[in-house]
C-alpha atoms as a PDB file:
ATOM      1  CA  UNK A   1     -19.675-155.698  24.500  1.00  0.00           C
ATOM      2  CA  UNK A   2     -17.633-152.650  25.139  1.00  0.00           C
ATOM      3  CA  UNK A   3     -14.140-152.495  23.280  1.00  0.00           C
ATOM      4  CA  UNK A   4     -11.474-150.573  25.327  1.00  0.00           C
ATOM      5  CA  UNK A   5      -7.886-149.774  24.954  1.00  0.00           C
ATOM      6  CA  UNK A   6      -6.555-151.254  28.030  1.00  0.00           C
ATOM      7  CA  UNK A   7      -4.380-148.655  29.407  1.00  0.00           C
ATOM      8  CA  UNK A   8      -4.360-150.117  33.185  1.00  0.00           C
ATOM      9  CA  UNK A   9      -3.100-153.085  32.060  1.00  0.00           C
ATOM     10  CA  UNK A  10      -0.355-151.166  29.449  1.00  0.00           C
ATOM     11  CA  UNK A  11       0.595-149.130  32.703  1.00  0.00           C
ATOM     12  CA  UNK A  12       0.837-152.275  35.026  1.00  0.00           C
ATOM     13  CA  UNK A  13       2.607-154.549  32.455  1.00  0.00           C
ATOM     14  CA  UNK A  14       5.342-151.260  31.486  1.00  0.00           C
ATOM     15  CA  UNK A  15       6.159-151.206  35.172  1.00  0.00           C
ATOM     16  CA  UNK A  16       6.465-154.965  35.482  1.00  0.00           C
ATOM     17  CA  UNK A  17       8.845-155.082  32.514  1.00  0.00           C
ATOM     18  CA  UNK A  18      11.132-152.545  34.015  1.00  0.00           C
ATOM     19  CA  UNK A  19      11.415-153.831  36.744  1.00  0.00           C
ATOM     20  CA  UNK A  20      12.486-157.394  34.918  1.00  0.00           C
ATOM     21  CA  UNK A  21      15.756-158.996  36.108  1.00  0.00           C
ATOM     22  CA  UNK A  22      15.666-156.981  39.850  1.00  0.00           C
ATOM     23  CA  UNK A  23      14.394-157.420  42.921  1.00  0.00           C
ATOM     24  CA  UNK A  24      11.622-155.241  41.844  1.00  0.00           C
ATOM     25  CA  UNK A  25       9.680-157.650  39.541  1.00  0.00           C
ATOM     26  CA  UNK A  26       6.841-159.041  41.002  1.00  0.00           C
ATOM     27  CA  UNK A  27       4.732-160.813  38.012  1.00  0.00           C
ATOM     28  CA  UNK A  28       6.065-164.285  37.361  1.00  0.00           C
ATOM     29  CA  UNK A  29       5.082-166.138  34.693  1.00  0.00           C
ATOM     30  CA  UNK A  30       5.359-169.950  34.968  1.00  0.00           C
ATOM     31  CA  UNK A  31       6.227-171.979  31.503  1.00  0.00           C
ATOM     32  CA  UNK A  32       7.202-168.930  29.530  1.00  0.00           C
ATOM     33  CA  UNK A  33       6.455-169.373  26.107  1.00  0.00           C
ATOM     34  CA  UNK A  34       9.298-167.129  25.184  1.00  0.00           C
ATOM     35  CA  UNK A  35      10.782-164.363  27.228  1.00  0.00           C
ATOM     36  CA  UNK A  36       8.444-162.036  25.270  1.00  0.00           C
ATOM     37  CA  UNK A  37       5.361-163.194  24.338  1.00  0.00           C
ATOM     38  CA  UNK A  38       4.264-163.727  27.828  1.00  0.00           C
ATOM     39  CA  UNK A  39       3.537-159.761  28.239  1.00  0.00           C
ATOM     40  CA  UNK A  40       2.141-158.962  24.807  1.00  0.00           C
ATOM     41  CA  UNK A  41      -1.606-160.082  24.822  1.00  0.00           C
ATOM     42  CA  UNK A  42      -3.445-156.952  25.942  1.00  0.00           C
ATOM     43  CA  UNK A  43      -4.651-153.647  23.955  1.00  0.00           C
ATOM     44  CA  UNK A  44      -1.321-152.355  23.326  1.00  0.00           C
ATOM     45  CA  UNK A  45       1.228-153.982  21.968  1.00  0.00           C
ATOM     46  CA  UNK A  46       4.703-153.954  24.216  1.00  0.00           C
ATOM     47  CA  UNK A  47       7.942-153.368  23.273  1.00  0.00           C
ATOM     48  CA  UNK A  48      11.205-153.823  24.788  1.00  0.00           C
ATOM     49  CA  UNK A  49      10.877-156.439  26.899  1.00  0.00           C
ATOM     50  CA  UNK A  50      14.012-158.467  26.066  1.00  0.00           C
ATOM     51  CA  UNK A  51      15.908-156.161  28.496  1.00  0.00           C
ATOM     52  CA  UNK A  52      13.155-154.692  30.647  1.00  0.00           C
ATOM     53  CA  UNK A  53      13.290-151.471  28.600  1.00  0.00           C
ATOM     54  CA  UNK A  54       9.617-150.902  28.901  1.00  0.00           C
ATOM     55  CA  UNK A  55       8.218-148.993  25.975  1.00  0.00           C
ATOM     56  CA  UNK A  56       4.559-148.761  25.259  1.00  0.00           C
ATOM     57  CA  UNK A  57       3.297-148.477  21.637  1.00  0.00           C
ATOM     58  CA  UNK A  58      -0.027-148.601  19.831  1.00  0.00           C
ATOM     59  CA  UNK A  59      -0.964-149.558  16.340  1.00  0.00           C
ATOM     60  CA  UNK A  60       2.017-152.299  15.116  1.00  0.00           C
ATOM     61  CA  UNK A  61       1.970-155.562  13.366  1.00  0.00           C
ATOM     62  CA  UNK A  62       0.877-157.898  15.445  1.00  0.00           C
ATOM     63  CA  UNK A  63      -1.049-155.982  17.912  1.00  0.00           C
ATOM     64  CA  UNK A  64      -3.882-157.587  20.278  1.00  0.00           C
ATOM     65  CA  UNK A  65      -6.913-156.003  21.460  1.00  0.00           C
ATOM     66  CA  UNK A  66      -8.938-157.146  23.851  1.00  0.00           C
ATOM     67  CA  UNK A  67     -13.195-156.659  24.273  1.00  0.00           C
ATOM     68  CA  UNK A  68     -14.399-157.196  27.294  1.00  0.00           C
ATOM     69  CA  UNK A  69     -17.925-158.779  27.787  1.00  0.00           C
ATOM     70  CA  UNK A  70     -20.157-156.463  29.834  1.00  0.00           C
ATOM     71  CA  UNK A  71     -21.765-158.729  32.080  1.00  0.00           C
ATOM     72  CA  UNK A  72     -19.307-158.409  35.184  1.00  0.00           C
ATOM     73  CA  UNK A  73     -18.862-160.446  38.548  1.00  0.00           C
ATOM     74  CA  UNK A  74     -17.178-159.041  41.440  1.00  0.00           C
ATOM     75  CA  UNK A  75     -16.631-160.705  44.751  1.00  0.00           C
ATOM     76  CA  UNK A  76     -14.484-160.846  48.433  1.00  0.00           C
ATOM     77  CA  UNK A  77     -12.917-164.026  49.356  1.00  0.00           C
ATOM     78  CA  UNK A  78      -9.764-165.480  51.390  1.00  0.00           C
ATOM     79  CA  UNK A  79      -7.652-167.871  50.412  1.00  0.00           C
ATOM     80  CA  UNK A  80      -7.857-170.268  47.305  1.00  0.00           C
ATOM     81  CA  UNK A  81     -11.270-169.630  45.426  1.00  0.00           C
ATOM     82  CA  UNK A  82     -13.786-170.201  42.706  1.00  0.00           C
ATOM     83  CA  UNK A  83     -15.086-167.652  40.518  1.00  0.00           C
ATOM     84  CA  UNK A  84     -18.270-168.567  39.044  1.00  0.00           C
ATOM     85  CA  UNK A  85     -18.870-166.675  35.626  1.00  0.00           C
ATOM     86  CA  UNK A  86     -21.679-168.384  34.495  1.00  0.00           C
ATOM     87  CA  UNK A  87     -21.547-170.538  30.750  1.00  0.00           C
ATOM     88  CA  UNK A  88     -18.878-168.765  28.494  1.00  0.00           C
ATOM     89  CA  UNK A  89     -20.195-166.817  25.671  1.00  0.00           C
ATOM     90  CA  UNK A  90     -20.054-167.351  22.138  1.00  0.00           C
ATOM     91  CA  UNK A  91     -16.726-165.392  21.169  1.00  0.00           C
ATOM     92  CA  UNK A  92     -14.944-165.473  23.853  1.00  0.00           C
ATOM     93  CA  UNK A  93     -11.548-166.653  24.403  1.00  0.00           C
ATOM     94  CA  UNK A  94     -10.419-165.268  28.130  1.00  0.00           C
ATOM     95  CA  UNK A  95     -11.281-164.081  31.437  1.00  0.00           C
ATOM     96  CA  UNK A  96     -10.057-160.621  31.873  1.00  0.00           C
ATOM     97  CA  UNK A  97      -9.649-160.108  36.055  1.00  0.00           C
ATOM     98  CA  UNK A  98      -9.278-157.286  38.126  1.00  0.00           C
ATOM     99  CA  UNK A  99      -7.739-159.044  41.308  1.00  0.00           C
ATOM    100  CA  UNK A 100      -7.054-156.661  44.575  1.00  0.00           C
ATOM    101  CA  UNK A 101      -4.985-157.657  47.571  1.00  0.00           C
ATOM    102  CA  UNK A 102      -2.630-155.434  49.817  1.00  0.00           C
ATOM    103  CA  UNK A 103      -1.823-158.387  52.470  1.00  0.00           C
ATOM    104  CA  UNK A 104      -1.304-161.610  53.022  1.00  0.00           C
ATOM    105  CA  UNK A 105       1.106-163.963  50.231  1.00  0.00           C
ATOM    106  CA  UNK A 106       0.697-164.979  46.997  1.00  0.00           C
ATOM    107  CA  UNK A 107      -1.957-165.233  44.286  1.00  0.00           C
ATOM    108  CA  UNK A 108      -1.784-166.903  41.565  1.00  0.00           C
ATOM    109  CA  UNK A 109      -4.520-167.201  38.483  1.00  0.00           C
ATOM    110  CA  UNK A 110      -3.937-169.631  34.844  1.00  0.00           C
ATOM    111  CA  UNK A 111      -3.394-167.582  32.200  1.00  0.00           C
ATOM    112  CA  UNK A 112      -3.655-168.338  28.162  1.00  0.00           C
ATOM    113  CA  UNK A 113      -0.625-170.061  26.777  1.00  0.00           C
ATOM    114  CA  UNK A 114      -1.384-168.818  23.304  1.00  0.00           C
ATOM    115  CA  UNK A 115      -0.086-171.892  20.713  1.00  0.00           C
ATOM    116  CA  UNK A 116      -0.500-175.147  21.945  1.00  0.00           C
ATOM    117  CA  UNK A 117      -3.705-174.446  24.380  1.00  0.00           C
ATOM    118  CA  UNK A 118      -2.004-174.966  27.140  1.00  0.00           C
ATOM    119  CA  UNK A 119      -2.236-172.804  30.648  1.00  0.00           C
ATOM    120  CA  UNK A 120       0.416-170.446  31.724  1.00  0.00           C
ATOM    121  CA  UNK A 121       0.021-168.367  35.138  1.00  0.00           C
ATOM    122  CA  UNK A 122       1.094-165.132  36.712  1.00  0.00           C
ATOM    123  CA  UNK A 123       1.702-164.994  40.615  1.00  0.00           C
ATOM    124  CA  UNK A 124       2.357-162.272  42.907  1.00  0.00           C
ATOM    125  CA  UNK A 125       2.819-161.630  46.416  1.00  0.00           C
ATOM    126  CA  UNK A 126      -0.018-159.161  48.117  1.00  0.00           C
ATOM    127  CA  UNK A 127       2.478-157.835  50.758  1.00  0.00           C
ATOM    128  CA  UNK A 128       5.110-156.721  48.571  1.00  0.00           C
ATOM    129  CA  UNK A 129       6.498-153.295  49.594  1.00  0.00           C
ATOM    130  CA  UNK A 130       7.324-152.070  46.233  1.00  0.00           C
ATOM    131  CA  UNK A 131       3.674-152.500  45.244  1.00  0.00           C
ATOM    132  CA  UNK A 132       2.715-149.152  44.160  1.00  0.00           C
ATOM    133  CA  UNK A 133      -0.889-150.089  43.384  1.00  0.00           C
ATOM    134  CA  UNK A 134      -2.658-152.696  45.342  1.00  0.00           C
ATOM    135  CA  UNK A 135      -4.497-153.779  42.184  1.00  0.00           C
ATOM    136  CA  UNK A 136      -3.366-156.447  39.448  1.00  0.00           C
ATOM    137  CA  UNK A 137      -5.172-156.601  35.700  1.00  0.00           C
ATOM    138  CA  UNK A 138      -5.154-159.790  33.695  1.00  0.00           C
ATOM    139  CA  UNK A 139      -6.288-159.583  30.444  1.00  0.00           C
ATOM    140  CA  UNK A 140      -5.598-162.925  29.582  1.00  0.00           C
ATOM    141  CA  UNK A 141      -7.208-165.622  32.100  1.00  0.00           C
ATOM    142  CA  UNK A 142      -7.840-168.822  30.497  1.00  0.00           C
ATOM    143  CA  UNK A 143     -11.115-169.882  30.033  1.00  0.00           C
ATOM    144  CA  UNK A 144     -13.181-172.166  32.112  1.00  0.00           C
ATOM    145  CA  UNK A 145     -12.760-175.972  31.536  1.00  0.00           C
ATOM    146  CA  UNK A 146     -14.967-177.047  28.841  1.00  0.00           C
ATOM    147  CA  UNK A 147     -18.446-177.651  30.898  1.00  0.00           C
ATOM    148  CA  UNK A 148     -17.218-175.948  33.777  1.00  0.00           C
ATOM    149  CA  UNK A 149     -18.494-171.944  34.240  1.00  0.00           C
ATOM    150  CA  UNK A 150     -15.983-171.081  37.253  1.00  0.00           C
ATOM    151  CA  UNK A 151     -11.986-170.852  37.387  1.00  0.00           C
ATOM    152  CA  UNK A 152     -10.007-170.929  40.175  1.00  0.00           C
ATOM    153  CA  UNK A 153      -7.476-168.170  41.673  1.00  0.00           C
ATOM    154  CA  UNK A 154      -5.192-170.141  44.440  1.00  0.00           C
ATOM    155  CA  UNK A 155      -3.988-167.562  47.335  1.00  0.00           C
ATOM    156  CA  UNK A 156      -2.103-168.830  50.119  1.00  0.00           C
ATOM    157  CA  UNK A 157      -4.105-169.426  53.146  1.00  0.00           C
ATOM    158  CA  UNK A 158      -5.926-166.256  54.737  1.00  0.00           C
ATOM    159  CA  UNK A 159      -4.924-163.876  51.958  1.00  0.00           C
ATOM    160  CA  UNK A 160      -7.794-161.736  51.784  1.00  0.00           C
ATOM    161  CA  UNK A 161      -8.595-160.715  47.736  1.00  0.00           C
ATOM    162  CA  UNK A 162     -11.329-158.785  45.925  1.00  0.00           C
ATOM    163  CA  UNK A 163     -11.631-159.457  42.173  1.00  0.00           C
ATOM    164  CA  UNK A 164     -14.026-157.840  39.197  1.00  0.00           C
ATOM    165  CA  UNK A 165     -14.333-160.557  36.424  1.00  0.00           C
ATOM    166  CA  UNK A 166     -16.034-161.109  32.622  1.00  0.00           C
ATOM    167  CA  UNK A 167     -15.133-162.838  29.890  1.00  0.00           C
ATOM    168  CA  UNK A 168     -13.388-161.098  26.847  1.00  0.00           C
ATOM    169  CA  UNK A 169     -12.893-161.360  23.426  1.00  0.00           C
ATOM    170  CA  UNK A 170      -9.529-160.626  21.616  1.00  0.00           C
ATOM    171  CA  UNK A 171      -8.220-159.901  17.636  1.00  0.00           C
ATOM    172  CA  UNK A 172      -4.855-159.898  16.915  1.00  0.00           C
ATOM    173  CA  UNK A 173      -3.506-158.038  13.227  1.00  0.00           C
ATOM    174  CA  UNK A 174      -0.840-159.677  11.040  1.00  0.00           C
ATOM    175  CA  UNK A 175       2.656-159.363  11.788  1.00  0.00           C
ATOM    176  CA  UNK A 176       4.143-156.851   8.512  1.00  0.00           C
ATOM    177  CA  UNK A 177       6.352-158.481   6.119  1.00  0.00           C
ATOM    178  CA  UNK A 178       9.392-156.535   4.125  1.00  0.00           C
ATOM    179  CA  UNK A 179      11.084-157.388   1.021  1.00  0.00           C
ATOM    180  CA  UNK A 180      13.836-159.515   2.824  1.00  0.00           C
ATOM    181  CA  UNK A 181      10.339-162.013   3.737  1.00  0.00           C
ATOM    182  CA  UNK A 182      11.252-161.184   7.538  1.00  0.00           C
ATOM    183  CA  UNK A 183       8.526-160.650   9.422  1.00  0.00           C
ATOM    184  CA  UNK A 184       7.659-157.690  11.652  1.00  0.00           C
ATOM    185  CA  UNK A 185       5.965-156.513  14.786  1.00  0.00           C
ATOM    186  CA  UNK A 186       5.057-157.449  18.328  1.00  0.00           C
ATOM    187  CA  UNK A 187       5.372-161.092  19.828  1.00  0.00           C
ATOM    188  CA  UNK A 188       1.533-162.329  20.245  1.00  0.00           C
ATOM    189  CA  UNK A 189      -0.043-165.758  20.487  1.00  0.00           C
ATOM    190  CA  UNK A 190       1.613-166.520  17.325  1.00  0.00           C
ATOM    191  CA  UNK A 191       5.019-166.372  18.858  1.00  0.00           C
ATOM    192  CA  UNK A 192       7.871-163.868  18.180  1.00  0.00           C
ATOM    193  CA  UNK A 193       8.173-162.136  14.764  1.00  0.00           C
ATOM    194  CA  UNK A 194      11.390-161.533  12.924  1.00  0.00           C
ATOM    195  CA  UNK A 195      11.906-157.872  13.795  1.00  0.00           C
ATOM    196  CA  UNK A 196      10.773-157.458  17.255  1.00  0.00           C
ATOM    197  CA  UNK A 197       9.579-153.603  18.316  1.00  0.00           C
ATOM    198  CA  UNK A 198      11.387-151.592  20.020  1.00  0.00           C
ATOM    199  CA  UNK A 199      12.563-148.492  21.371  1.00  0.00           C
ATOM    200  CA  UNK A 200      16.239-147.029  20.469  1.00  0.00           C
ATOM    201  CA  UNK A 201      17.886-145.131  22.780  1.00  0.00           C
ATOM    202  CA  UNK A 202      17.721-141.707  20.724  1.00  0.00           C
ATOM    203  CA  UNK A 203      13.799-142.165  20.900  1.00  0.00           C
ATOM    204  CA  UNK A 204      13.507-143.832  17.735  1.00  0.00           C
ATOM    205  CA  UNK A 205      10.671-146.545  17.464  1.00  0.00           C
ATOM    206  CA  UNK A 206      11.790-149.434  15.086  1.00  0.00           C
ATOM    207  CA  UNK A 207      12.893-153.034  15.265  1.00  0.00           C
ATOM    208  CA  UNK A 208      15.726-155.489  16.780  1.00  0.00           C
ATOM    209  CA  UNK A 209      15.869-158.925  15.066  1.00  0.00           C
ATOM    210  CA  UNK A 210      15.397-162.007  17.300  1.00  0.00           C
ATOM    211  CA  UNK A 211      18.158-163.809  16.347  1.00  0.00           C
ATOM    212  CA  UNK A 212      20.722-161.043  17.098  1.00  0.00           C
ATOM    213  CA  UNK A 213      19.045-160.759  20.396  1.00  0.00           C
ATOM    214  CA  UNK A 214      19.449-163.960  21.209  1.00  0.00           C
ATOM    215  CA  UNK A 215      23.237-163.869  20.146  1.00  0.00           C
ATOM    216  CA  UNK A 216      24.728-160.347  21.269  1.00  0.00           C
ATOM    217  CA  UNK A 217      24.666-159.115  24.879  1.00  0.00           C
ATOM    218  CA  UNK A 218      25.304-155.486  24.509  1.00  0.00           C
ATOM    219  CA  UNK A 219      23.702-152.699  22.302  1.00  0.00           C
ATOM    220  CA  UNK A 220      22.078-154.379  19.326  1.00  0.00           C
ATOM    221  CA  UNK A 221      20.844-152.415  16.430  1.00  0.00           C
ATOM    222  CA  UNK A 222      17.343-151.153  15.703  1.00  0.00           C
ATOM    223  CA  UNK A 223      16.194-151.601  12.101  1.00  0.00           C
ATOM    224  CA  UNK A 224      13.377-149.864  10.009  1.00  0.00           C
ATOM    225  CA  UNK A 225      10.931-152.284   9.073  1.00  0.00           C
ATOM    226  CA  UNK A 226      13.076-152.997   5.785  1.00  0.00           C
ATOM    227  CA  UNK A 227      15.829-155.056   8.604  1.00  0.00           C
ATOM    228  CA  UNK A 228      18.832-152.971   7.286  1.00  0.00           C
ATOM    229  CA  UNK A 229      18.451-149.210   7.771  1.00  0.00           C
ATOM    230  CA  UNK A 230      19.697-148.932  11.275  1.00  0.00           C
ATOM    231  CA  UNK A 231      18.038-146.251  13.020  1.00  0.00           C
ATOM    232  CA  UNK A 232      19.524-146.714  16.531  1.00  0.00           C
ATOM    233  CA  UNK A 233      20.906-149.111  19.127  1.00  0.00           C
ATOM    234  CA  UNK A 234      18.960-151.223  21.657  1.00  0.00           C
ATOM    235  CA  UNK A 235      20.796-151.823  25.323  1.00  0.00           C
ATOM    236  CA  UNK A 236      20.174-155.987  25.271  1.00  0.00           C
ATOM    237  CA  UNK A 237      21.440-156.807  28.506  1.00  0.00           C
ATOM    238  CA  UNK A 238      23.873-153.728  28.922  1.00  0.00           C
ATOM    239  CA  UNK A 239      24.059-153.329  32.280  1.00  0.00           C
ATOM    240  CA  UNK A 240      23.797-149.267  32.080  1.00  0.00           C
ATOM    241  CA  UNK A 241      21.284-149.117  29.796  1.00  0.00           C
ATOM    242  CA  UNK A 242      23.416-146.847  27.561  1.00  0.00           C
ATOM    243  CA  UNK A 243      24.610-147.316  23.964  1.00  0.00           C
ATOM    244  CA  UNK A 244      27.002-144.835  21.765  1.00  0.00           C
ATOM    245  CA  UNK A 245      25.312-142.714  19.153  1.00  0.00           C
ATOM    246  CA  UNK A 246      24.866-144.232  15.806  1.00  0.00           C
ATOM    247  CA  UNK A 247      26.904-142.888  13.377  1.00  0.00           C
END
């Protein structure tokens, strides 16, 4: 297996999140879990995503890293199609997909739901002029059903699609805990820690708690670790994206 820091799918999923809440998001999920964990599972961990403040960080509580397999399939097709991947190895808990289209409608491919085992999926439409790059990465494709060795990506009729495909592996680190017993990190499979990451608007990198950003719309504070030493404010819904300097 080859283990790789997955910085096309960091890049793709940091554009997707700022473009959240316009006309420029593309990437639906269907049956959120939460409005964060949905983006998380990958090599990096993401932060911001409560606002579609896109910030990209390595190394926190909570983090998930991916392995791909190195056995690859890669294949042409149009329309809805199966993937055959051949029996799932020992280890390995997704599909991690490469899927290119620049015309025609929608794709759509099941994606892990983390708790629960259910199926999630992410859809996107191939002919979408604000599509930069004509490629989409999915590092979390749910497995095939047990017995089965294929999956299925639905396109609308005559979409024409390339994918590369293998199975993966992923590990995901604790979430931190401080003195207060919050705990602190990135939202994973798990679900959504305390202290979420984030990015402050001076720069800083620290933590908004969930339950304030569930509560305030406006500029929430960003906490060290500890949940009380504020080290800068978070825009949560501010529709400038500005906050005043913490004094």
């Amino acid at each position: 297996m080859n283990t790789t820091m997955d910085h096309t799918f960091a890049e793709a999923v940091e554009r997707e999140l700022a473009a959240i809440g316009t006309s420029r998001s593309r990437l639906r999920r269907q049956q959120r879990r939460t409005r964060t964990v949905t983006i998380t599972v990958g090599s990096f961990a993401l932060a911001g995503a409560l606002t579609g403040a896109a910030v990209v960080v390595g190394a926190l509580p909570g983090t998930t890293t991916v392995t791909a397999f190195e056995a690859t399939v890669a294949g042409s097709y149009t329309g809805t199609a199966e993937i055959e991947l051949g029996p799932v190895p020992e280890g390995a808990d997704r599909v991690i997909l490469d899927i290119t289209c620049s015309e025609g409608g929608r794709i759509e491919v099941l994606t892990r739901s983390g708790q629960g085992g259910g199926a999630s999926a992410v859809t996107w439409d191939c002919s979408d002029p604000v599509r930069a790059d004509p490629s989409t990465h999915i590092s979390d494709g749910l497995l095939p059903a047990e017995g089965d060795t294929s999956i299925t990506v639905t396109a609308d009729p005559g979409t024409p699609w390339s994918v590369v495909a293998r199975y993966g592996s992923s590990e995901t680190s604790e979430w931190g805990v401080n003195a207060r017993g919050e705990t602190y990190g990135v939202p994973n499979d798990d679900g959504v820690p305390d202290l979420i990451a984030a990015q402050a608007t001076n720069g800083e990198i620290g933590y908004i708690r969930d339950s304030e950003s569930w509560a305030i719309e406006g500029c929430i504070d960003v906490y060290e670790s500890d949940g009380t030493t504020v080290i800068g404010l978070f825009p949560n819904g501010a529709a400038d994206g500005e906050c005043d300097p913490v004094e």
